[in-house]
PDB file of N, CA and C in Angstrom:
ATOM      1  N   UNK A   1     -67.598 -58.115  36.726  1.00  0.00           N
ATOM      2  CA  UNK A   1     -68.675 -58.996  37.138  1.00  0.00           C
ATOM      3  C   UNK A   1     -68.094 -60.381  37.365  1.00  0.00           C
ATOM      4  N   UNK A   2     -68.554 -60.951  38.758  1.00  0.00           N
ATOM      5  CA  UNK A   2     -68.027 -62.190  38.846  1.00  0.00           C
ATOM      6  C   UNK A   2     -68.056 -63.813  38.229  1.00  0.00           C
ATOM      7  N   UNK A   3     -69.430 -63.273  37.513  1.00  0.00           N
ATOM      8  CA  UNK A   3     -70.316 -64.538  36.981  1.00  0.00           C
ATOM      9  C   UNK A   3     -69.881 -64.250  35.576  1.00  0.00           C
ATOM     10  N   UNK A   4     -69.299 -63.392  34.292  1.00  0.00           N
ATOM     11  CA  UNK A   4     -68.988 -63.028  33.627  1.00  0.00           C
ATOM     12  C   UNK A   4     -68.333 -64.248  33.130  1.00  0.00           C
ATOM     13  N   UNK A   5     -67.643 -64.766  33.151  1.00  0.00           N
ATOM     14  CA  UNK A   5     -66.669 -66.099  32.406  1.00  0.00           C
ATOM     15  C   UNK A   5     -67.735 -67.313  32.788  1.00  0.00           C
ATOM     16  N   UNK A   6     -68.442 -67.733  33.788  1.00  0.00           N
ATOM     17  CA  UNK A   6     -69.624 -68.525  33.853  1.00  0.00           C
ATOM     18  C   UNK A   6     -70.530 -68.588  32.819  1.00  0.00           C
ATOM     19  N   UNK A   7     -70.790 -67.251  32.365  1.00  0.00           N
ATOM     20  CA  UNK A   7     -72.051 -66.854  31.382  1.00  0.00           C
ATOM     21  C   UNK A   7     -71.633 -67.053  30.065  1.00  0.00           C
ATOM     22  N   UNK A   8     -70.405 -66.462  29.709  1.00  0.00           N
ATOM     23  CA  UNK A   8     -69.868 -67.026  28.950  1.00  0.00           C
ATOM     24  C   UNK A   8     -69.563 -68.967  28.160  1.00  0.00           C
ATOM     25  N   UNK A   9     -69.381 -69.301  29.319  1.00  0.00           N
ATOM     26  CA  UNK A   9     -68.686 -70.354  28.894  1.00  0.00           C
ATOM     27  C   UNK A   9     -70.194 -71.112  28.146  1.00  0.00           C
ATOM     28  N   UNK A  10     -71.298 -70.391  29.475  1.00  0.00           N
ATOM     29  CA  UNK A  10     -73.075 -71.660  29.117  1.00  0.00           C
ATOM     30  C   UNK A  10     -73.193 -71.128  28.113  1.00  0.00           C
ATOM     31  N   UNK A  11     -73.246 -69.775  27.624  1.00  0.00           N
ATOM     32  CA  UNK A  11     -73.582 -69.392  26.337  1.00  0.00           C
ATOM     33  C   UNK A  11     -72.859 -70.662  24.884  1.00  0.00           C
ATOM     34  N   UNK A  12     -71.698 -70.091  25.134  1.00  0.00           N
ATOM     35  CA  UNK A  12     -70.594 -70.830  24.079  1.00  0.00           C
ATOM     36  C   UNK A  12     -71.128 -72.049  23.948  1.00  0.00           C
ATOM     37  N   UNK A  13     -71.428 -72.946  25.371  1.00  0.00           N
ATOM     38  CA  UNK A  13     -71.872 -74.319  25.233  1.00  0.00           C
ATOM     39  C   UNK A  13     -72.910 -74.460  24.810  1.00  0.00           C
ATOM     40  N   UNK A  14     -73.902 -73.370  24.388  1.00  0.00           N
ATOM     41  CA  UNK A  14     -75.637 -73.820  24.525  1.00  0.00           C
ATOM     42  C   UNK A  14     -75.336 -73.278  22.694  1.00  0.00           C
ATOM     43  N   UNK A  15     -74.855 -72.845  22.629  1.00  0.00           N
ATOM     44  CA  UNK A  15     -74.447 -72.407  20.672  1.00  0.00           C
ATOM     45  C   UNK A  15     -73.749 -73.335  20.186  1.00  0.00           C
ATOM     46  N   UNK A  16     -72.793 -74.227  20.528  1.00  0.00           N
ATOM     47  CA  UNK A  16     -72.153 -75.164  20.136  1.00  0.00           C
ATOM     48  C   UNK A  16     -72.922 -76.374  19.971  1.00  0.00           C
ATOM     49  N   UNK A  17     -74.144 -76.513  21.077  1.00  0.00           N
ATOM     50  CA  UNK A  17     -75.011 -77.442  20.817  1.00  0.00           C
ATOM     51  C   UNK A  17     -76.061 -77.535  19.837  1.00  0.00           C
ATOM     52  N   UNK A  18     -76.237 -75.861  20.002  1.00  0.00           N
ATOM     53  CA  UNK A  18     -77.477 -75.809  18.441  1.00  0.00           C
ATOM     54  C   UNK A  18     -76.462 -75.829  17.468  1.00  0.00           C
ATOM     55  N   UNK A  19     -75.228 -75.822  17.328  1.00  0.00           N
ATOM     56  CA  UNK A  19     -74.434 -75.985  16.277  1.00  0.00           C
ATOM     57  C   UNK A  19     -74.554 -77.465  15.634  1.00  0.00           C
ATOM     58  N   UNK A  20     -74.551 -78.179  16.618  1.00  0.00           N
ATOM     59  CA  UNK A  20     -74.521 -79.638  16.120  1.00  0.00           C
ATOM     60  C   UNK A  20     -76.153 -79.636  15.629  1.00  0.00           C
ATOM     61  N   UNK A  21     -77.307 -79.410  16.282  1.00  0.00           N
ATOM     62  CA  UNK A  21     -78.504 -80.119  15.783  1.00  0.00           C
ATOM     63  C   UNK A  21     -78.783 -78.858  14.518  1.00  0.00           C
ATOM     64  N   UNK A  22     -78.018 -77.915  14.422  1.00  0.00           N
ATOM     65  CA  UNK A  22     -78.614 -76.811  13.506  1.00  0.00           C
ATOM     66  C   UNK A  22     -77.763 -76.807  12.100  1.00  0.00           C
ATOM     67  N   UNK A  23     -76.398 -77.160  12.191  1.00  0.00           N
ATOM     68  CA  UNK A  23     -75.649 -77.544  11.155  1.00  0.00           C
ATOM     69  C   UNK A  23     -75.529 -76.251  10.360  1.00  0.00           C
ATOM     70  N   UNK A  24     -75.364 -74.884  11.506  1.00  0.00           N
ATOM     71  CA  UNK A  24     -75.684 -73.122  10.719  1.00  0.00           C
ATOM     72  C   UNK A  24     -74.734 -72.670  11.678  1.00  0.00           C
ATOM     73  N   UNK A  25     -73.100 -72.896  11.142  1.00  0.00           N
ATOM     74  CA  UNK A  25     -72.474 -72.065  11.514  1.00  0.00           C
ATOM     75  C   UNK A  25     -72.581 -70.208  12.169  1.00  0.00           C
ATOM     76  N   UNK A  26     -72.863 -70.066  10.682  1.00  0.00           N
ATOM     77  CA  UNK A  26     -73.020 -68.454  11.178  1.00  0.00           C
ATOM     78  C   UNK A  26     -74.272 -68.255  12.000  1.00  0.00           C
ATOM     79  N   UNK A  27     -75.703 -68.546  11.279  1.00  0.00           N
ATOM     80  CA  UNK A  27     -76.664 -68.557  12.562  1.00  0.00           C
ATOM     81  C   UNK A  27     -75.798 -68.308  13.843  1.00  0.00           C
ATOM     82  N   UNK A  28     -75.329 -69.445  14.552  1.00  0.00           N
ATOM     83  CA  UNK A  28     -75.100 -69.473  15.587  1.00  0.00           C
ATOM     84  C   UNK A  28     -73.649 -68.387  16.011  1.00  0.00           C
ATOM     85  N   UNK A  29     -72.914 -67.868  15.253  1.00  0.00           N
ATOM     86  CA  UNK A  29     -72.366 -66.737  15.244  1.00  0.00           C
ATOM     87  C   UNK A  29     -72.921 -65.463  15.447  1.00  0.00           C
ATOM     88  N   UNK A  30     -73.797 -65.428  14.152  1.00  0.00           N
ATOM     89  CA  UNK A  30     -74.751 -64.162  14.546  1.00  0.00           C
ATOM     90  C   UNK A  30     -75.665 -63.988  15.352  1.00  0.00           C
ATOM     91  N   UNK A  31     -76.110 -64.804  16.573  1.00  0.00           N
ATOM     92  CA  UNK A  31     -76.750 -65.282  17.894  1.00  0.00           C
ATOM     93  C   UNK A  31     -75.153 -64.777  19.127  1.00  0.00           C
ATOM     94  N   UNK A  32     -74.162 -65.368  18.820  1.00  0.00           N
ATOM     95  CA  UNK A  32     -73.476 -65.133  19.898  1.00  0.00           C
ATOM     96  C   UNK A  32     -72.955 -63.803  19.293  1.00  0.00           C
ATOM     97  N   UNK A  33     -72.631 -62.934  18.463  1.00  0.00           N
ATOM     98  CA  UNK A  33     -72.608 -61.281  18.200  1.00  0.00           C
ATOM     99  C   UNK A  33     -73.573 -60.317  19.028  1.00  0.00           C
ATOM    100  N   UNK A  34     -74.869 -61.346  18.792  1.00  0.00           N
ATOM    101  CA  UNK A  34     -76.030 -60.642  19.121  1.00  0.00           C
ATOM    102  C   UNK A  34     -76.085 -60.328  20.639  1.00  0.00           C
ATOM    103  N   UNK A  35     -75.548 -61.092  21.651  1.00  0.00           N
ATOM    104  CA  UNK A  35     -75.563 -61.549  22.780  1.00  0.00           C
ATOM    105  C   UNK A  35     -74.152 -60.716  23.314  1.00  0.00           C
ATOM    106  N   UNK A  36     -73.542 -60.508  22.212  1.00  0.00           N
ATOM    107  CA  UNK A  36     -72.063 -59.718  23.012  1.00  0.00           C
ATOM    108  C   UNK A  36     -72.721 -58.203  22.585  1.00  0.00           C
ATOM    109  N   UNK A  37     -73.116 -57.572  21.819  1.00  0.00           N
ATOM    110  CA  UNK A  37     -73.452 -56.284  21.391  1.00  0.00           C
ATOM    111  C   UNK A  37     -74.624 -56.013  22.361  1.00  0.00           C
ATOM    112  N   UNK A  38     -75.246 -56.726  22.890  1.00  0.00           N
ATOM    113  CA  UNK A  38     -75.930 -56.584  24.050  1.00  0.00           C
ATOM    114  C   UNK A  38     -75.937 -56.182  25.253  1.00  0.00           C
ATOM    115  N   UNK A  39     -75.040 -56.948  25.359  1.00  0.00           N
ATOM    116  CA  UNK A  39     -73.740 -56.682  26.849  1.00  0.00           C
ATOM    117  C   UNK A  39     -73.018 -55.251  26.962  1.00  0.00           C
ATOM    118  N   UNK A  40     -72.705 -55.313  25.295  1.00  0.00           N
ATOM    119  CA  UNK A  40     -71.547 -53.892  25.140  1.00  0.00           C
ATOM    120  C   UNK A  40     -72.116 -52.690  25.425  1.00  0.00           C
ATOM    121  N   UNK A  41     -73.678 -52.507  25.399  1.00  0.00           N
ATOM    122  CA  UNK A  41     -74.428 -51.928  25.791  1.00  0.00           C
ATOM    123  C   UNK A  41     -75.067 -51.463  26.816  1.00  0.00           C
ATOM    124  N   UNK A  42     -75.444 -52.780  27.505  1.00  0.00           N
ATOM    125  CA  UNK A  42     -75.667 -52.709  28.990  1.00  0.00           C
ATOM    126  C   UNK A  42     -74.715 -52.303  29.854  1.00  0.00           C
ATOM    127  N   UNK A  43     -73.055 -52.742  29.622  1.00  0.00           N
ATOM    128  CA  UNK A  43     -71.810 -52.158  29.935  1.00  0.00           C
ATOM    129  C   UNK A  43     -72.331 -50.521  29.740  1.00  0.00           C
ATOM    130  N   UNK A  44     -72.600 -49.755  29.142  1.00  0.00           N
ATOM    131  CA  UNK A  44     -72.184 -48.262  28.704  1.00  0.00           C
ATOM    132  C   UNK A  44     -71.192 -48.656  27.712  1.00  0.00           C
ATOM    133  N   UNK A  45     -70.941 -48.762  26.650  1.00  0.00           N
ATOM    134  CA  UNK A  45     -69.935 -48.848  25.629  1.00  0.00           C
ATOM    135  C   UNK A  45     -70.575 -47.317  24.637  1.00  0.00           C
ATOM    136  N   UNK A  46     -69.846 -46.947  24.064  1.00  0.00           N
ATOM    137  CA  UNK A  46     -69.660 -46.053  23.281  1.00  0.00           C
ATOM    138  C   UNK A  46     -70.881 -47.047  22.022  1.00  0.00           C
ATOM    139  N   UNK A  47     -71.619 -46.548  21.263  1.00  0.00           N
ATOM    140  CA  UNK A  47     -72.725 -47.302  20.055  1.00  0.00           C
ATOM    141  C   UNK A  47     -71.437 -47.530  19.198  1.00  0.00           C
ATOM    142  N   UNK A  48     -70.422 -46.334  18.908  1.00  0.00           N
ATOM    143  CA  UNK A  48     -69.327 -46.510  18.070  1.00  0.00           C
ATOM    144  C   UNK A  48     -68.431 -48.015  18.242  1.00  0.00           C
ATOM    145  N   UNK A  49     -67.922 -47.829  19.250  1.00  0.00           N
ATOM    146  CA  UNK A  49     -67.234 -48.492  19.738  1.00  0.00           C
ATOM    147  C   UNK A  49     -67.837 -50.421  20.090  1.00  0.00           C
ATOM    148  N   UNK A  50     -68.947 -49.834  20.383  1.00  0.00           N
ATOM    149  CA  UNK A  50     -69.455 -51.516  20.404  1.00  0.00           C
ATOM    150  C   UNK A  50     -70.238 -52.140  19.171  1.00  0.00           C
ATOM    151  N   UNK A  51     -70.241 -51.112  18.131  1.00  0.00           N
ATOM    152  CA  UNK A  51     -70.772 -51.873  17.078  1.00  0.00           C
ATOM    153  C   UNK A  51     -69.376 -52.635  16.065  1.00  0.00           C
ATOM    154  N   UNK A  52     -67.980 -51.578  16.595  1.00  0.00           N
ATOM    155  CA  UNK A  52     -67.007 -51.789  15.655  1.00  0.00           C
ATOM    156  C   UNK A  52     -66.823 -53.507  16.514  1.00  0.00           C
ATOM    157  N   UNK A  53     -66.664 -53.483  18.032  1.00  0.00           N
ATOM    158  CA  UNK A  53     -65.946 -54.994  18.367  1.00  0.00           C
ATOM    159  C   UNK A  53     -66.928 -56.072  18.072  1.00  0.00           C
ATOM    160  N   UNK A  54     -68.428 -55.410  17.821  1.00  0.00           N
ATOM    161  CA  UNK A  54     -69.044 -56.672  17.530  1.00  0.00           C
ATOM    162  C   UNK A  54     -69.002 -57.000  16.341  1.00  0.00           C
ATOM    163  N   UNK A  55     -68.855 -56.256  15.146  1.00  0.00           N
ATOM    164  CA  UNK A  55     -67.947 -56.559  14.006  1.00  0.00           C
ATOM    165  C   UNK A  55     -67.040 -57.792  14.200  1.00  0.00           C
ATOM    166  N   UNK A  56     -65.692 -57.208  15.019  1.00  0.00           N
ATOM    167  CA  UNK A  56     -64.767 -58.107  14.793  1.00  0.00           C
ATOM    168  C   UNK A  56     -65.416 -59.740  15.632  1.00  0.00           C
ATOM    169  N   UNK A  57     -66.170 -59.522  16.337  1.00  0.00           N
ATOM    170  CA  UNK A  57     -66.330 -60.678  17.186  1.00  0.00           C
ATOM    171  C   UNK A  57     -67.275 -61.996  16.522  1.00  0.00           C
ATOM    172  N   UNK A  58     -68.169 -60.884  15.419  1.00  0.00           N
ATOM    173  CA  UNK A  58     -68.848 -62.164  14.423  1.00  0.00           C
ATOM    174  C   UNK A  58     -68.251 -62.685  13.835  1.00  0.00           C
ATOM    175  N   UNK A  59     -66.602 -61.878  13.354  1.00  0.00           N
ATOM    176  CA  UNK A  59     -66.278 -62.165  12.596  1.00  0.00           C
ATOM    177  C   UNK A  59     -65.078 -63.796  13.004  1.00  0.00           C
ATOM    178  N   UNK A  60     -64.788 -63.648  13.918  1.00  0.00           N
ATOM    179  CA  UNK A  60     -64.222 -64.440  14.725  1.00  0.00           C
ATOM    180  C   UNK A  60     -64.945 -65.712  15.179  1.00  0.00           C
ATOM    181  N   UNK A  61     -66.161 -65.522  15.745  1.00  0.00           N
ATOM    182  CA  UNK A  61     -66.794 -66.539  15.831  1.00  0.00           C
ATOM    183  C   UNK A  61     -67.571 -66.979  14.761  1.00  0.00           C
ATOM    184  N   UNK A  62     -67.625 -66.261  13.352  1.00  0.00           N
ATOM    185  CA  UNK A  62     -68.332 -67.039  12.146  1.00  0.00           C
ATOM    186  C   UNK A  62     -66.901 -68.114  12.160  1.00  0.00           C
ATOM    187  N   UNK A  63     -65.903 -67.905  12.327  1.00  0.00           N
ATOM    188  CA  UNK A  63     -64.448 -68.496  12.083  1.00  0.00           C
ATOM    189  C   UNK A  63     -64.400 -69.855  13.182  1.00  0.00           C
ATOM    190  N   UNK A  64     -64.686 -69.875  14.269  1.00  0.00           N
ATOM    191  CA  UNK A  64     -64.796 -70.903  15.476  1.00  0.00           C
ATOM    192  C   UNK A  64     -66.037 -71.501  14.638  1.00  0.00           C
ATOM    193  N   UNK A  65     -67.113 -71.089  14.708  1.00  0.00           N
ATOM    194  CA  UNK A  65     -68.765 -72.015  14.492  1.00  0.00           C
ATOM    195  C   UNK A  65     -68.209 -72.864  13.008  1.00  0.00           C
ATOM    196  N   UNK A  66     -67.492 -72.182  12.238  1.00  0.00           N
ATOM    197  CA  UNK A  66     -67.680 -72.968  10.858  1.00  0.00           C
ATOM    198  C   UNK A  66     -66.075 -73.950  11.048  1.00  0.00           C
ATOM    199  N   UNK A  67     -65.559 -73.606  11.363  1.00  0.00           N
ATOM    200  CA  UNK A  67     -63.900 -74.729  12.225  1.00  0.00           C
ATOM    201  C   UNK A  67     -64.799 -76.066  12.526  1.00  0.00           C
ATOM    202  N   UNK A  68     -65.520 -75.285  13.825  1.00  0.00           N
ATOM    203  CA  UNK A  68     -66.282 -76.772  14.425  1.00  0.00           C
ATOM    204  C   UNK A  68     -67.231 -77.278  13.646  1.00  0.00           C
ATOM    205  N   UNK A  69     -67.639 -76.763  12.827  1.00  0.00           N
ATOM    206  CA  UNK A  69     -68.600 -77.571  11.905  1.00  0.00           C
ATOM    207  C   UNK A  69     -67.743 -78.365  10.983  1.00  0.00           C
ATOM    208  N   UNK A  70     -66.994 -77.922  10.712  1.00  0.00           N
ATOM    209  CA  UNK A  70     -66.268 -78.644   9.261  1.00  0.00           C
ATOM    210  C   UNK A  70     -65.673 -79.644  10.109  1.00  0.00           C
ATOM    211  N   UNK A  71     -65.126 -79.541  11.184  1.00  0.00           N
ATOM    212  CA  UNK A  71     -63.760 -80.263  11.976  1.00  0.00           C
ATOM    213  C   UNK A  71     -65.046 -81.732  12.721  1.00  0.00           C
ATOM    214  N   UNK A  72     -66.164 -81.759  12.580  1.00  0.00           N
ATOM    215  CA  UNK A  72     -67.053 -82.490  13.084  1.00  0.00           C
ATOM    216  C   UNK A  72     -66.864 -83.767  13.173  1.00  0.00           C
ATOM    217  N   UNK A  73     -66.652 -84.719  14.005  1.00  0.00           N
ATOM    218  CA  UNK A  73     -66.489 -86.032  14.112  1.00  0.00           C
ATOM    219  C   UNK A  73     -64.755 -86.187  14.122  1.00  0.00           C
ATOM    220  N   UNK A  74     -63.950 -85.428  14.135  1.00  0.00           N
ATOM    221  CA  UNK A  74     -62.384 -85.543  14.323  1.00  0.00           C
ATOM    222  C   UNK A  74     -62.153 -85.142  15.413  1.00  0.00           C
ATOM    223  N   UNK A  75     -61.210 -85.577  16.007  1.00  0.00           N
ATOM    224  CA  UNK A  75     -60.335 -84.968  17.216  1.00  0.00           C
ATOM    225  C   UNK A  75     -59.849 -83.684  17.043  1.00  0.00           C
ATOM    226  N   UNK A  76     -59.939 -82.958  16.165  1.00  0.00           N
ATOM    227  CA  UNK A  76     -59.510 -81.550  15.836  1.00  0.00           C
ATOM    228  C   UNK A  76     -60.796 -80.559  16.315  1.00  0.00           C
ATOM    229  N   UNK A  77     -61.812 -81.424  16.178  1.00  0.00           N
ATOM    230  CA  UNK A  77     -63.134 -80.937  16.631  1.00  0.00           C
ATOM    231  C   UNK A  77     -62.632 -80.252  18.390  1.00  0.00           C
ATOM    232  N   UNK A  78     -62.559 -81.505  19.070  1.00  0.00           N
ATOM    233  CA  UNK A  78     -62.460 -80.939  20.406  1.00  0.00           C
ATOM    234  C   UNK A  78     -61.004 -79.965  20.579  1.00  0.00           C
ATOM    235  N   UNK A  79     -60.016 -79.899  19.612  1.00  0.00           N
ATOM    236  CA  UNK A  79     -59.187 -78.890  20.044  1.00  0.00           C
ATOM    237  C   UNK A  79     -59.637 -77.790  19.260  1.00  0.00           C
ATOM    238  N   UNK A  80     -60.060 -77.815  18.720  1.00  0.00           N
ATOM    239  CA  UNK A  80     -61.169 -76.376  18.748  1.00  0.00           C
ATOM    240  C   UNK A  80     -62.200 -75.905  19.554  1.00  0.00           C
ATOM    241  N   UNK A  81     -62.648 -76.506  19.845  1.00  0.00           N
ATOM    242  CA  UNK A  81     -63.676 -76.312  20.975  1.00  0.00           C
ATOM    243  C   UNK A  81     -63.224 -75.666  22.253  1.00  0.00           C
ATOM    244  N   UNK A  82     -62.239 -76.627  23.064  1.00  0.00           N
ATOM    245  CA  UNK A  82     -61.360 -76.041  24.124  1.00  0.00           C
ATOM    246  C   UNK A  82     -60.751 -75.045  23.574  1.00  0.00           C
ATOM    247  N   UNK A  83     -60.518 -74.549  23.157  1.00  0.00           N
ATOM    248  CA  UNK A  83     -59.418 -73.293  22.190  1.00  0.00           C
ATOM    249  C   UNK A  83     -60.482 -72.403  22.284  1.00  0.00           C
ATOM    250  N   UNK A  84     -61.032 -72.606  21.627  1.00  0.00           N
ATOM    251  CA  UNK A  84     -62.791 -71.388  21.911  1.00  0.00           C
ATOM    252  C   UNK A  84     -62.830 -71.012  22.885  1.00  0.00           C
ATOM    253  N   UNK A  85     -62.812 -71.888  23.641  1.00  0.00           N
ATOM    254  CA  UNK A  85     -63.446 -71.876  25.513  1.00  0.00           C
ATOM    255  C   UNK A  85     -62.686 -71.128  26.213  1.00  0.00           C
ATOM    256  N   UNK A  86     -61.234 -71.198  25.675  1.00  0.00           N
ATOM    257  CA  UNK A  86     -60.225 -70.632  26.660  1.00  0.00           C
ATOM    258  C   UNK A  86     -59.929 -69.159  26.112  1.00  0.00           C
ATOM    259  N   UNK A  87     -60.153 -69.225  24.895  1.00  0.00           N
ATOM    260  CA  UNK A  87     -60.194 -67.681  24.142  1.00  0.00           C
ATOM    261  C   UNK A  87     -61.414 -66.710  24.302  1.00  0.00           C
ATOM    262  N   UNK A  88     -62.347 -67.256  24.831  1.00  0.00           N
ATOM    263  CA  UNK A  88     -63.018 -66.654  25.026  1.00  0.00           C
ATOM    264  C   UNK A  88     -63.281 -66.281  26.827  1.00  0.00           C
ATOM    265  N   UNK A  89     -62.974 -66.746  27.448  1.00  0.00           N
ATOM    266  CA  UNK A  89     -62.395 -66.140  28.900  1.00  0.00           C
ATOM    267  C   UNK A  89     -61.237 -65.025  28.876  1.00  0.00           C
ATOM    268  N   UNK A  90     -60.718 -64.837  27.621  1.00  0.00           N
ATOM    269  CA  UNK A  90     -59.514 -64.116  27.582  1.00  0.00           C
ATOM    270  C   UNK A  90     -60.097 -62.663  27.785  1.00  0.00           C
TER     271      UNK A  90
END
C-alpha cells in the first residue's frame, strides 16, 4: 500500500501528541497495538501470527511512549522521537 508509511507516521504523530497532554505512556501504546493488530487483520494475517507481533509491538512501543515521556523537555526527547519515526517506516 502506497499511503502505508503516511498513515503511519499521522498515527505516531497524533499518539505522541496525546502523549504530551495525556502523560499515559502505555495508554498510548496500547492505542497504537490496537491500531497495528487491526491492520494485521485486515492484511489476512494468520490470528496466530498477528496476535504474537502485536505482542512484540506493544511491547516496543510501551518502550518509545515511556523514553519520550521520561526524556520530556531534553534534547534526547527529539532523538527519540525521530528514531521512532524512522523505525517505524522500517
Amino acid at each position: 500500500m502506497i499511503f502505508e508509511p503516511i498513515i503511519r507516521i499521522v498515527i505516531l504523530a497524533a499518539l505522541v501528541r496525546l502523549l504530551l497532554s495525556t502523560e499515559k505512556p502505555f495508554f498510548c501504546a496500547a492505542l497504537y497495538a490496537g491500531v497495528a493488530l487491526v491492520f494485521r487483520f485486515a492484511f489476512g494475517w494468520s490470528p496466530l501470527a498477528a496476535i504474537i507481533a502485536t505482542a512484540i509491538t506493544f511491547g516496543l512501543a510501551s518502550l518509545y511512549f515511556w523514553l519520550l515521556h521520561r526524556l520530556q523537555g531534553s534534547v534526547l526527547f527529539w532523538v527519540v522521537l525521530v528514531g521512532g519515526i524512522v523505525i517505524s517506516l522500517v
